[in-house]
C-alpha atoms as a PDB file:
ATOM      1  CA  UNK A   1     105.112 -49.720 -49.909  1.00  0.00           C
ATOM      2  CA  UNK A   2     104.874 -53.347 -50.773  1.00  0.00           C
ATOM      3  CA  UNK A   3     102.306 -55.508 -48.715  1.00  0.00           C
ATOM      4  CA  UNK A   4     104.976 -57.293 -46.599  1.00  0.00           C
ATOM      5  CA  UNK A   5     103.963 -58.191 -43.858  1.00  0.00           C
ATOM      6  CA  UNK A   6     100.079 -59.449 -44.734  1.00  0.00           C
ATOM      7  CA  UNK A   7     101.992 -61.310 -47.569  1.00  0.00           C
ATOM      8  CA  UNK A   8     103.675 -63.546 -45.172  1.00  0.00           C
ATOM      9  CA  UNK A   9     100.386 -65.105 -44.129  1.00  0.00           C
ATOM     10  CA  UNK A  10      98.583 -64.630 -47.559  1.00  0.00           C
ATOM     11  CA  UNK A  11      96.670 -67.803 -48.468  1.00  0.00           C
ATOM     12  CA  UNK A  12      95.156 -67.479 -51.864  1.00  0.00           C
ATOM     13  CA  UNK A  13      92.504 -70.175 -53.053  1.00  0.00           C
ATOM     14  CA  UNK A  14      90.857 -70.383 -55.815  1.00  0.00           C
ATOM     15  CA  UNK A  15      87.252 -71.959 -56.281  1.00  0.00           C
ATOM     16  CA  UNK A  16      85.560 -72.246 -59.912  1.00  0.00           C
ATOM     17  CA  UNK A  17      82.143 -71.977 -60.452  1.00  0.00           C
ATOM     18  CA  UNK A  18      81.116 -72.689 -56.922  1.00  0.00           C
ATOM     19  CA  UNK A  19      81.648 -75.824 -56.821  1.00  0.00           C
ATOM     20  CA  UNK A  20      85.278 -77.137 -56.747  1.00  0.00           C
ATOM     21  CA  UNK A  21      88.427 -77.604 -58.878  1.00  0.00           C
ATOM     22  CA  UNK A  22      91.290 -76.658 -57.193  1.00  0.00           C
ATOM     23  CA  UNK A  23      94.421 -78.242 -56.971  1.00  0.00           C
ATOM     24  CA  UNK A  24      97.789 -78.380 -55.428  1.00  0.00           C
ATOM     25  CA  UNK A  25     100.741 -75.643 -55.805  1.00  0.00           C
ATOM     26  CA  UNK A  26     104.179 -77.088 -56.720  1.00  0.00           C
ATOM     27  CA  UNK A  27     105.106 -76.098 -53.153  1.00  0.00           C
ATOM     28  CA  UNK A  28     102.466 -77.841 -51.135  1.00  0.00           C
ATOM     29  CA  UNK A  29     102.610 -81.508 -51.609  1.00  0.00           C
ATOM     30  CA  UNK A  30      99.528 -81.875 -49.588  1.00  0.00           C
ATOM     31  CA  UNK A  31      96.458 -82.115 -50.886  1.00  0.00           C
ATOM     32  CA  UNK A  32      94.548 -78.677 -50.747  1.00  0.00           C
ATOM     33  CA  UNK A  33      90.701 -79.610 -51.186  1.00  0.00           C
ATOM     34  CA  UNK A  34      88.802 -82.786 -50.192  1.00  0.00           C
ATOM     35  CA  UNK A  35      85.516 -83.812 -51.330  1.00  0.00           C
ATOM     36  CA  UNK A  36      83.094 -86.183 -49.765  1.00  0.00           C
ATOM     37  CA  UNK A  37      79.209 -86.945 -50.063  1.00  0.00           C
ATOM     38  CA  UNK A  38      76.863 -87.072 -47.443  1.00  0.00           C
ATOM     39  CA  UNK A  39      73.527 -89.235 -47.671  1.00  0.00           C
ATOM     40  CA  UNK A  40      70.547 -90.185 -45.172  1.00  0.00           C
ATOM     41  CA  UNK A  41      68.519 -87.655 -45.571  1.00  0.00           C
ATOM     42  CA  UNK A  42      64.777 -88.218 -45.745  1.00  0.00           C
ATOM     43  CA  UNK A  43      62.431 -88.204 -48.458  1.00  0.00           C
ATOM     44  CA  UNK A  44      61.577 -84.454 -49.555  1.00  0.00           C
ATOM     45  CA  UNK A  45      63.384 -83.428 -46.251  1.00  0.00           C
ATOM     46  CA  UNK A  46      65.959 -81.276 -45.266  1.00  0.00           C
ATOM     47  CA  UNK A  47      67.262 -81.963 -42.070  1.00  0.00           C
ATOM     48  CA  UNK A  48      70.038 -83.344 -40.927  1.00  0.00           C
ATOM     49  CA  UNK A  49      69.638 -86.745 -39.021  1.00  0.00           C
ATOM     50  CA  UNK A  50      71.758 -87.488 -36.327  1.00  0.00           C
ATOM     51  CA  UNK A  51      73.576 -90.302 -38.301  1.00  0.00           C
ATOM     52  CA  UNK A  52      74.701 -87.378 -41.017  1.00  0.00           C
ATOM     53  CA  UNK A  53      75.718 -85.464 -38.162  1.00  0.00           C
ATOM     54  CA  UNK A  54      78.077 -87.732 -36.418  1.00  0.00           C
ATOM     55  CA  UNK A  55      79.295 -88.365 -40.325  1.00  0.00           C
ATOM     56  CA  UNK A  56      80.145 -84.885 -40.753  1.00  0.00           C
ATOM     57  CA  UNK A  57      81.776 -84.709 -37.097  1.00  0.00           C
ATOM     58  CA  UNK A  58      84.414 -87.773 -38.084  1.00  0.00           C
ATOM     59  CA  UNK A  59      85.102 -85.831 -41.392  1.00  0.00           C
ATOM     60  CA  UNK A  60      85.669 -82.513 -39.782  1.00  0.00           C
ATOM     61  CA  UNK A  61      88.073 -84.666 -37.102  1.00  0.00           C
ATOM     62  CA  UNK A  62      89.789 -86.908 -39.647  1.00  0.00           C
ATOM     63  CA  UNK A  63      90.418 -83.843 -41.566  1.00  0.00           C
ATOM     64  CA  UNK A  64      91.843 -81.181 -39.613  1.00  0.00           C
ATOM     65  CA  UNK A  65      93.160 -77.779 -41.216  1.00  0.00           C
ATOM     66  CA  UNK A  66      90.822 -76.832 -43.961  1.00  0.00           C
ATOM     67  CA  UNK A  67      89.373 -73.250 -43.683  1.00  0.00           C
ATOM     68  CA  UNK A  68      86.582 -72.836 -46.609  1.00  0.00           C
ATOM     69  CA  UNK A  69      83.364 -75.095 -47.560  1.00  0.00           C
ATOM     70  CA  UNK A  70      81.313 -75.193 -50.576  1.00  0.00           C
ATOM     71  CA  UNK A  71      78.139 -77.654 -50.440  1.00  0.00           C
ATOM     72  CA  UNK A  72      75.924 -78.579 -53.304  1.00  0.00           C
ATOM     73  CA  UNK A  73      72.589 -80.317 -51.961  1.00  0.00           C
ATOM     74  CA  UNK A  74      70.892 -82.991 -54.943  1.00  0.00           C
ATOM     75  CA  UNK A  75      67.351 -84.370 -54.622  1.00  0.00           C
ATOM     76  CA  UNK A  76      66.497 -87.906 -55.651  1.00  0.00           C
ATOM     77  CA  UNK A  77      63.470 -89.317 -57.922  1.00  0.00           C
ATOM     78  CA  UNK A  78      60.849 -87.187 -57.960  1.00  0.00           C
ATOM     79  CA  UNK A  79      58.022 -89.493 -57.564  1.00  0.00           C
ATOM     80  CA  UNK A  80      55.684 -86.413 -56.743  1.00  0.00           C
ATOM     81  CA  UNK A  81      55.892 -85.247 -59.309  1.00  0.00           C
ATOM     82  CA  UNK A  82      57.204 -81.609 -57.854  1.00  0.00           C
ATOM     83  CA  UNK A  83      58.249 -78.311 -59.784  1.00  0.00           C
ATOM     84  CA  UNK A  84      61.491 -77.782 -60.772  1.00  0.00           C
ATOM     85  CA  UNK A  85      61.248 -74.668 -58.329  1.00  0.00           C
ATOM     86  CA  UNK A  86      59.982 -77.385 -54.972  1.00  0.00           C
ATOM     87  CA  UNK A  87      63.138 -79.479 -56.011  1.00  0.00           C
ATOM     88  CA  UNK A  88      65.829 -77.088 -56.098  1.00  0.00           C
ATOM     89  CA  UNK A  89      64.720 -75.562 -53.093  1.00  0.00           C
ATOM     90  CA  UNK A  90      64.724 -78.581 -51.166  1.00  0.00           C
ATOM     91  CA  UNK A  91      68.238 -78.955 -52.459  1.00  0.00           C
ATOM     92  CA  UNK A  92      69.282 -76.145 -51.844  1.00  0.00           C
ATOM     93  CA  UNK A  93      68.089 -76.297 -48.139  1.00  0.00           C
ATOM     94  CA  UNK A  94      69.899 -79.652 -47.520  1.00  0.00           C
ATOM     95  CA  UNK A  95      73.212 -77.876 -49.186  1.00  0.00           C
ATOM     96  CA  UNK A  96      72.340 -74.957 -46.803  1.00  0.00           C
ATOM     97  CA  UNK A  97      71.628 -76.990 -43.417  1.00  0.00           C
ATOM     98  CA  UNK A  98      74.547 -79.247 -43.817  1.00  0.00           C
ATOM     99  CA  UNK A  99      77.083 -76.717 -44.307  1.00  0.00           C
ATOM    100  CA  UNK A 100      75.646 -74.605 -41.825  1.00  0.00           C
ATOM    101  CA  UNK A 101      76.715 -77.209 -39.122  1.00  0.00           C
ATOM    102  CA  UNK A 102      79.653 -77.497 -40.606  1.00  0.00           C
ATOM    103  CA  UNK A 103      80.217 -73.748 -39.801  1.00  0.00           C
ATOM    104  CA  UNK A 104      79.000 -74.811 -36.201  1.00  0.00           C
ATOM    105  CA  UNK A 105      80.629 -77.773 -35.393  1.00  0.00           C
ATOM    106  CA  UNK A 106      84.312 -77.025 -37.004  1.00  0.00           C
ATOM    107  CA  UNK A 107      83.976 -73.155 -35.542  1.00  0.00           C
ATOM    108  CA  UNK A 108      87.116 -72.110 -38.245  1.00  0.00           C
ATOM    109  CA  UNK A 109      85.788 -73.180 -41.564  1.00  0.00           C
ATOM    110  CA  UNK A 110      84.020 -70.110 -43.480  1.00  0.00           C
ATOM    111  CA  UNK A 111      81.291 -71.321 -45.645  1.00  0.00           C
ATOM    112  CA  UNK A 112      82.013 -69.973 -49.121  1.00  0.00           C
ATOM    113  CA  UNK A 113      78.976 -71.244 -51.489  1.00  0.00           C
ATOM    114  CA  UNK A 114      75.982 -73.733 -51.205  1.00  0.00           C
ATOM    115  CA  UNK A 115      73.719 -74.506 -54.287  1.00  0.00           C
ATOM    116  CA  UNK A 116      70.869 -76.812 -55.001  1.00  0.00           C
ATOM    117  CA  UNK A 117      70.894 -79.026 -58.241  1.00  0.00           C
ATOM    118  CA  UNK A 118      67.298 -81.609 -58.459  1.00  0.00           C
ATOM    119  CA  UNK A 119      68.458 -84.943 -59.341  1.00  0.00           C
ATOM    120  CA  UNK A 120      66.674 -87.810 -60.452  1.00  0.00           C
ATOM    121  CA  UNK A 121      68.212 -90.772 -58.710  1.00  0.00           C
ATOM    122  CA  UNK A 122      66.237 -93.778 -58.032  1.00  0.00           C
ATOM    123  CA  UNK A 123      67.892 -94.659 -54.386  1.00  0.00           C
ATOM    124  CA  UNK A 124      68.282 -93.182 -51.436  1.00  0.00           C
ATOM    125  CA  UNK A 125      71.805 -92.262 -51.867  1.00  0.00           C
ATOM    126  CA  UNK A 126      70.813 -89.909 -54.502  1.00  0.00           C
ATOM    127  CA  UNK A 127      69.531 -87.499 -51.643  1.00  0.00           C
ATOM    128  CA  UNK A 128      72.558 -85.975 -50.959  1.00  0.00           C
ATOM    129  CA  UNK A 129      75.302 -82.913 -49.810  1.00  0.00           C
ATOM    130  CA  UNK A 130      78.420 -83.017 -51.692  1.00  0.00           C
ATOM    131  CA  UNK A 131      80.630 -81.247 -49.567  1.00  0.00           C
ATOM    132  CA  UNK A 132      84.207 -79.673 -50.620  1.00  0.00           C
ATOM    133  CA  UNK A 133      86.449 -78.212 -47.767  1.00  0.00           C
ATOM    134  CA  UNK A 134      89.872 -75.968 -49.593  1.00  0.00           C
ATOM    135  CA  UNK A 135      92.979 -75.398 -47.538  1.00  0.00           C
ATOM    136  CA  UNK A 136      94.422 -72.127 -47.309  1.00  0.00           C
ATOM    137  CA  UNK A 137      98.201 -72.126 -49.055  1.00  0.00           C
ATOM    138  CA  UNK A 138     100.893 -70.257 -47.789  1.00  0.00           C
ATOM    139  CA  UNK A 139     101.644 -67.779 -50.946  1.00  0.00           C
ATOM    140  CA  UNK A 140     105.365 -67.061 -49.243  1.00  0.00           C
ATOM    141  CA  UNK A 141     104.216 -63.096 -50.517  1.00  0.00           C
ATOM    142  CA  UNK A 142     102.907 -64.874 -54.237  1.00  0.00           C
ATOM    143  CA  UNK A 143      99.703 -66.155 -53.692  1.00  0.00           C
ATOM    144  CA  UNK A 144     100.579 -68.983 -57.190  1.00  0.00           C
ATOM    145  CA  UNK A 145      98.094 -71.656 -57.178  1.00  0.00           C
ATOM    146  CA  UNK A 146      97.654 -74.680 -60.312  1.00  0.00           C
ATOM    147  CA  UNK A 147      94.050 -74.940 -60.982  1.00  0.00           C
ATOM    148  CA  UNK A 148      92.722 -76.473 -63.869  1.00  0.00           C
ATOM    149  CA  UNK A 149      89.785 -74.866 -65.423  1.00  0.00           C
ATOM    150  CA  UNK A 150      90.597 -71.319 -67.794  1.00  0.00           C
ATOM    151  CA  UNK A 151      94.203 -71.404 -66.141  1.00  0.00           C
ATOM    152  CA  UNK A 152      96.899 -72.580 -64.803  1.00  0.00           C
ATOM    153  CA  UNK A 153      98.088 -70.198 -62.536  1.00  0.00           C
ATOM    154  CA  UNK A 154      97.645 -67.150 -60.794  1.00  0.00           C
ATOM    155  CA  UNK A 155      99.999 -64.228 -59.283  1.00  0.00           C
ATOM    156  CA  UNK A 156      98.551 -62.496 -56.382  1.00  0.00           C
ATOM    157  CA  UNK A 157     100.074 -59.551 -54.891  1.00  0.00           C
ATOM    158  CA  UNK A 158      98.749 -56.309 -52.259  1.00  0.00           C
ATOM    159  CA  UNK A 159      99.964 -53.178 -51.272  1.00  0.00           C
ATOM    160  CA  UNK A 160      99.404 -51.075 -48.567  1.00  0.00           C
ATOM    161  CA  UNK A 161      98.757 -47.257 -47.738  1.00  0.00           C
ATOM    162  CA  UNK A 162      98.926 -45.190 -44.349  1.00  0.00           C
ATOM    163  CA  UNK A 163      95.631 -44.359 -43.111  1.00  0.00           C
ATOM    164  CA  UNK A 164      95.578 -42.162 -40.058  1.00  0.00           C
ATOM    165  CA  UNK A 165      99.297 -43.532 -39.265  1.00  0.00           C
ATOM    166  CA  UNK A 166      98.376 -47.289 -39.761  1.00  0.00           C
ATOM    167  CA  UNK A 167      98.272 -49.922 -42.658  1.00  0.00           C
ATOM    168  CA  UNK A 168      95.530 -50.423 -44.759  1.00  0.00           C
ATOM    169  CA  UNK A 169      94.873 -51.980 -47.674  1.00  0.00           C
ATOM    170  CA  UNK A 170      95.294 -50.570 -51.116  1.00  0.00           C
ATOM    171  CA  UNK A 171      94.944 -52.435 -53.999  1.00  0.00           C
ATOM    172  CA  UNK A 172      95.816 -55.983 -55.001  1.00  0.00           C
ATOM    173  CA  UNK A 173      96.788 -57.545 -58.531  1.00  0.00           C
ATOM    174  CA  UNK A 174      96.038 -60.473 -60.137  1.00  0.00           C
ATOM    175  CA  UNK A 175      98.714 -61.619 -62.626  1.00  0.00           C
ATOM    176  CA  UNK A 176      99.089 -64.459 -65.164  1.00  0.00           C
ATOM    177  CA  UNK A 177      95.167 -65.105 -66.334  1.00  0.00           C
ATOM    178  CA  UNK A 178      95.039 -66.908 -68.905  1.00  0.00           C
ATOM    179  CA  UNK A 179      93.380 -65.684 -72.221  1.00  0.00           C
ATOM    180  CA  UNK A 180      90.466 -68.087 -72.029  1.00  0.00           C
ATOM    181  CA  UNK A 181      89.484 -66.683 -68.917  1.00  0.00           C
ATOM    182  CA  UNK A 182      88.535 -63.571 -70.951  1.00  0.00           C
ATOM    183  CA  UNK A 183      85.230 -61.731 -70.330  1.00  0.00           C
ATOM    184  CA  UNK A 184      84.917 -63.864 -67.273  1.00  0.00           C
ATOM    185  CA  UNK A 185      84.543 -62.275 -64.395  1.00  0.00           C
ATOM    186  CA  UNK A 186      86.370 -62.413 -61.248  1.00  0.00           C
ATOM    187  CA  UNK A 187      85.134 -62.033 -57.681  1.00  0.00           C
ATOM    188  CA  UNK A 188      87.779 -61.185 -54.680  1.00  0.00           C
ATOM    189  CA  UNK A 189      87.296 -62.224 -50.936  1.00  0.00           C
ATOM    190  CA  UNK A 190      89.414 -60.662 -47.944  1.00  0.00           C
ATOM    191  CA  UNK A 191      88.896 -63.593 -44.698  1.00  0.00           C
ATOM    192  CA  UNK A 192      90.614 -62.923 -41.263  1.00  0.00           C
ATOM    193  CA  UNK A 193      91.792 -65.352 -39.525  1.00  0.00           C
ATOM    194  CA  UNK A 194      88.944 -67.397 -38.759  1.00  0.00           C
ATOM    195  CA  UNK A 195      87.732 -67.107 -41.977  1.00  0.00           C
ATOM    196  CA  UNK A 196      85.006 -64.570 -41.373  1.00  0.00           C
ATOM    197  CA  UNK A 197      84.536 -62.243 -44.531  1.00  0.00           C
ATOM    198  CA  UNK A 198      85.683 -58.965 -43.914  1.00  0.00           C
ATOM    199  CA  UNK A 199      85.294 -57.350 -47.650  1.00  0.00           C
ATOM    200  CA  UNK A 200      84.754 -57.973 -50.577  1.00  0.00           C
ATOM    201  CA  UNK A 201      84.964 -56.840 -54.597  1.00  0.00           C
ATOM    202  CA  UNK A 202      82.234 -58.704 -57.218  1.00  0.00           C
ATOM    203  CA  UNK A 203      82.099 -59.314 -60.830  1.00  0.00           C
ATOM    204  CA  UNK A 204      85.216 -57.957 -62.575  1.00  0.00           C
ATOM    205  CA  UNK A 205      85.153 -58.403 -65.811  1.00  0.00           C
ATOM    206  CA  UNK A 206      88.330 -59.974 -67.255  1.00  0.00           C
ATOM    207  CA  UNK A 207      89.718 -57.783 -70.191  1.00  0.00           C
ATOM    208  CA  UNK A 208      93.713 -58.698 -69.939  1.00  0.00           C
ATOM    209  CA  UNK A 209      95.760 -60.861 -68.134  1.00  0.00           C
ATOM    210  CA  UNK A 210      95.672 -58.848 -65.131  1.00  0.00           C
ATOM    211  CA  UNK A 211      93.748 -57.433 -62.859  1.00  0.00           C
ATOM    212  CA  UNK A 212      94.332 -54.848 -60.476  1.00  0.00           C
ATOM    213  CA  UNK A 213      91.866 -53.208 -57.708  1.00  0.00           C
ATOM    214  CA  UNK A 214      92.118 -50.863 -55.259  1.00  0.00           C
ATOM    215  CA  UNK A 215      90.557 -50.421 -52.054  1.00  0.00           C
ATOM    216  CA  UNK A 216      87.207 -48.370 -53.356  1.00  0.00           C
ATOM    217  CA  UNK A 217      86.579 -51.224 -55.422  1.00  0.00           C
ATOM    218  CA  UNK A 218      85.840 -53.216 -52.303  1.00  0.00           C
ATOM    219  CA  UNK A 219      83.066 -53.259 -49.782  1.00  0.00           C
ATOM    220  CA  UNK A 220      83.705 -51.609 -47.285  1.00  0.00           C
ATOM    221  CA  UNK A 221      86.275 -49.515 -48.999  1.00  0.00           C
ATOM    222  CA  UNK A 222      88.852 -49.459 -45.364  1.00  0.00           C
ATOM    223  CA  UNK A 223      90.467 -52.376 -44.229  1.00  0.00           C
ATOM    224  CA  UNK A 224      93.420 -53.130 -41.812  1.00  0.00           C
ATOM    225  CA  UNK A 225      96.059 -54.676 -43.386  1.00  0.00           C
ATOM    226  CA  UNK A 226      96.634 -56.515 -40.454  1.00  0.00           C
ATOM    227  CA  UNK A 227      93.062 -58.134 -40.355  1.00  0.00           C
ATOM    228  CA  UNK A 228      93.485 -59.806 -43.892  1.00  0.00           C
ATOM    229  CA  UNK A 229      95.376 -63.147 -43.620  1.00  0.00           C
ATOM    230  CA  UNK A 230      93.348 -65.192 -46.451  1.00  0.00           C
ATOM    231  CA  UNK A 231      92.262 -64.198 -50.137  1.00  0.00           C
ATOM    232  CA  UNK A 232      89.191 -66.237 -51.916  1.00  0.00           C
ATOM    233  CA  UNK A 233      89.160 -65.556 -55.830  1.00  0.00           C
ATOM    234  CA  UNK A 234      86.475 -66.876 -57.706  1.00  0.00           C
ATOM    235  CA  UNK A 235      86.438 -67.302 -61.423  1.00  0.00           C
ATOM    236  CA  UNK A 236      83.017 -67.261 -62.924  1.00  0.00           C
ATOM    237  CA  UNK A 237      81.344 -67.497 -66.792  1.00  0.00           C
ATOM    238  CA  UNK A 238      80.098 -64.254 -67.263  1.00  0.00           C
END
C-alpha cells in the first residue's frame, strides 16, 4: 500500500556536507534556507553574550517557519599560539552553544549538525557562528528538491505495512541520484512534527541511482507512519 497519507505532509530537505547548499523546488518560490553570521563572542570564549542572544532572538522572529539548523563555530587569530585540537574545540563549542539556544528559544527548530573550523582572522568578527536554518517543503507525495552539489534532484517516496492492525513504516526510495553522487553515501532522517528525531538509517553507500531501504535498515527498526511528517537526507563524500 502506497504511503498516502504521511506523503501529504512529507517535507524532504536536503543538507550537503553539513553545512548548507540547498535550494528552492520549482514549486516553492520562497526561499527554503537562510544563512546569517553571528559575532561578539569573546576572546578564546564560548559563551554566548547577551548582545548575541537578543541577535539570535530578532532572527528567529524575523524569520518565522524554518524547522532545521546547522551551525559552524570559527575561531579568530590565534595569538596564543594554541593547538589545532584547543582551536577547533573552542569552535566547535561556540557552534554548539549557539545552536543550542536556538533549539531553546525557537522550541520547533531541530538542530541537525554543528562543527568547528579554527580560523585565522585578525578582528573580532572573525569569532563567529554561521548559522543556516532549512524550511521543510511540502513534497505533495514527491519529496523533489533542486540542490546543487552531485545533483539536481531527488525523488522521495515511502510505503507502509500493517503492524498489529496499524501503519508503519516500510521502506522508502530515493530516485533520480545523479551519477556523480556515486560511492557517496547517504544518511536518512525521520522528524515528527516538531522536528524531534525519531529514527534514523546512516552511511549508505551510493551504487545506482536509487536507493531503497526498508524499515530494519533504520534505528529503531518500528515506526508509526503517522509520527513521520519530515525526511532529512544527507549526502556525504565517502
Amino acid at each position: 500500500m502506497k504511503f498516502q497519507r504521511l506523503l501529504a505532509a512529507l517535507a524532504a530537505l536536503l543538507i550537503l556536507t553539513g553545512v548548507v547548499l540547498l535550494a528552492g523546488t520549482k514549486a516553492h518560490a520562497e526561499n527554503t534556507k537562510i544563512t546569517t553570521s553571528f559575532t561578539g563572542f569573546a576572546f578564546e570564549k564560548s559563551d554566548l553574550t547577551p548582545p548575541i542572544k537578543k541577535q539570535i532572538k530578532l532572527w528567529l522572529q524575523t524569520n518565522p517557519g524554518y524547522v532545521v539548523a546547522s551551525c559552524v563555530g570559527f575561531t579568530g587569530h590565534n595569538v596564543n599560539n594554541r593547538t589545532q585540537t584547543f582551536l577547533t574545540k573552542l569552535a566547535n563549542a561556540r557552534a554548539k552553544n549557539l545552536c543550542d539556544y536556538i533549539h531553546k528559544t525557537a522550541g520547533t527548530v531541530t538542530i541537525h549538525s554543528t562543527k568547528g573550523i579554527p580560523g585565522n582572522g585578525q578582528t573580532p568578527a572573525a569569532r563567529k557562528v554561521q548559522v543556516t536554518l532549512y524550511k521543510s517543503i511540502d513534497s505533495g507525495g514527491n519529496g523533489i528538491v533542486t540542490i546543487g552539489v552531485c545533483d539536481n534532484s531527488l525523488t522521495v517516496k515511502m510505503m507502509s505495512r500493517i503492524v498489529s492492525g496499524s501503519f508503519a513504516f516500510n521502506s522508502i526510495t530515493v530516485k533520480n541520484i545523479a551519477s556523480t553522487c556515486k560511492n557517496d553515501v547517504m544518511d536518512i532522517y525521520f522528524l515528527d512534527s516538531n522536528g524531534n528525531q525519531l529514527a534514523s538509517s546512516l552511511n549508505n553507500k551510493i551504487l545506482l541511482t536509487s536507493l531503497t531501504l526498508n524499515y530494519q535498515a533504520f534505528a529503531p527498526s518500528l515506526i508509526a507512519s503517522n509520527q513521520i511528517t519530515q525526511v532529512a537526507i544527507e549526502l556525504r563524500v565517502n
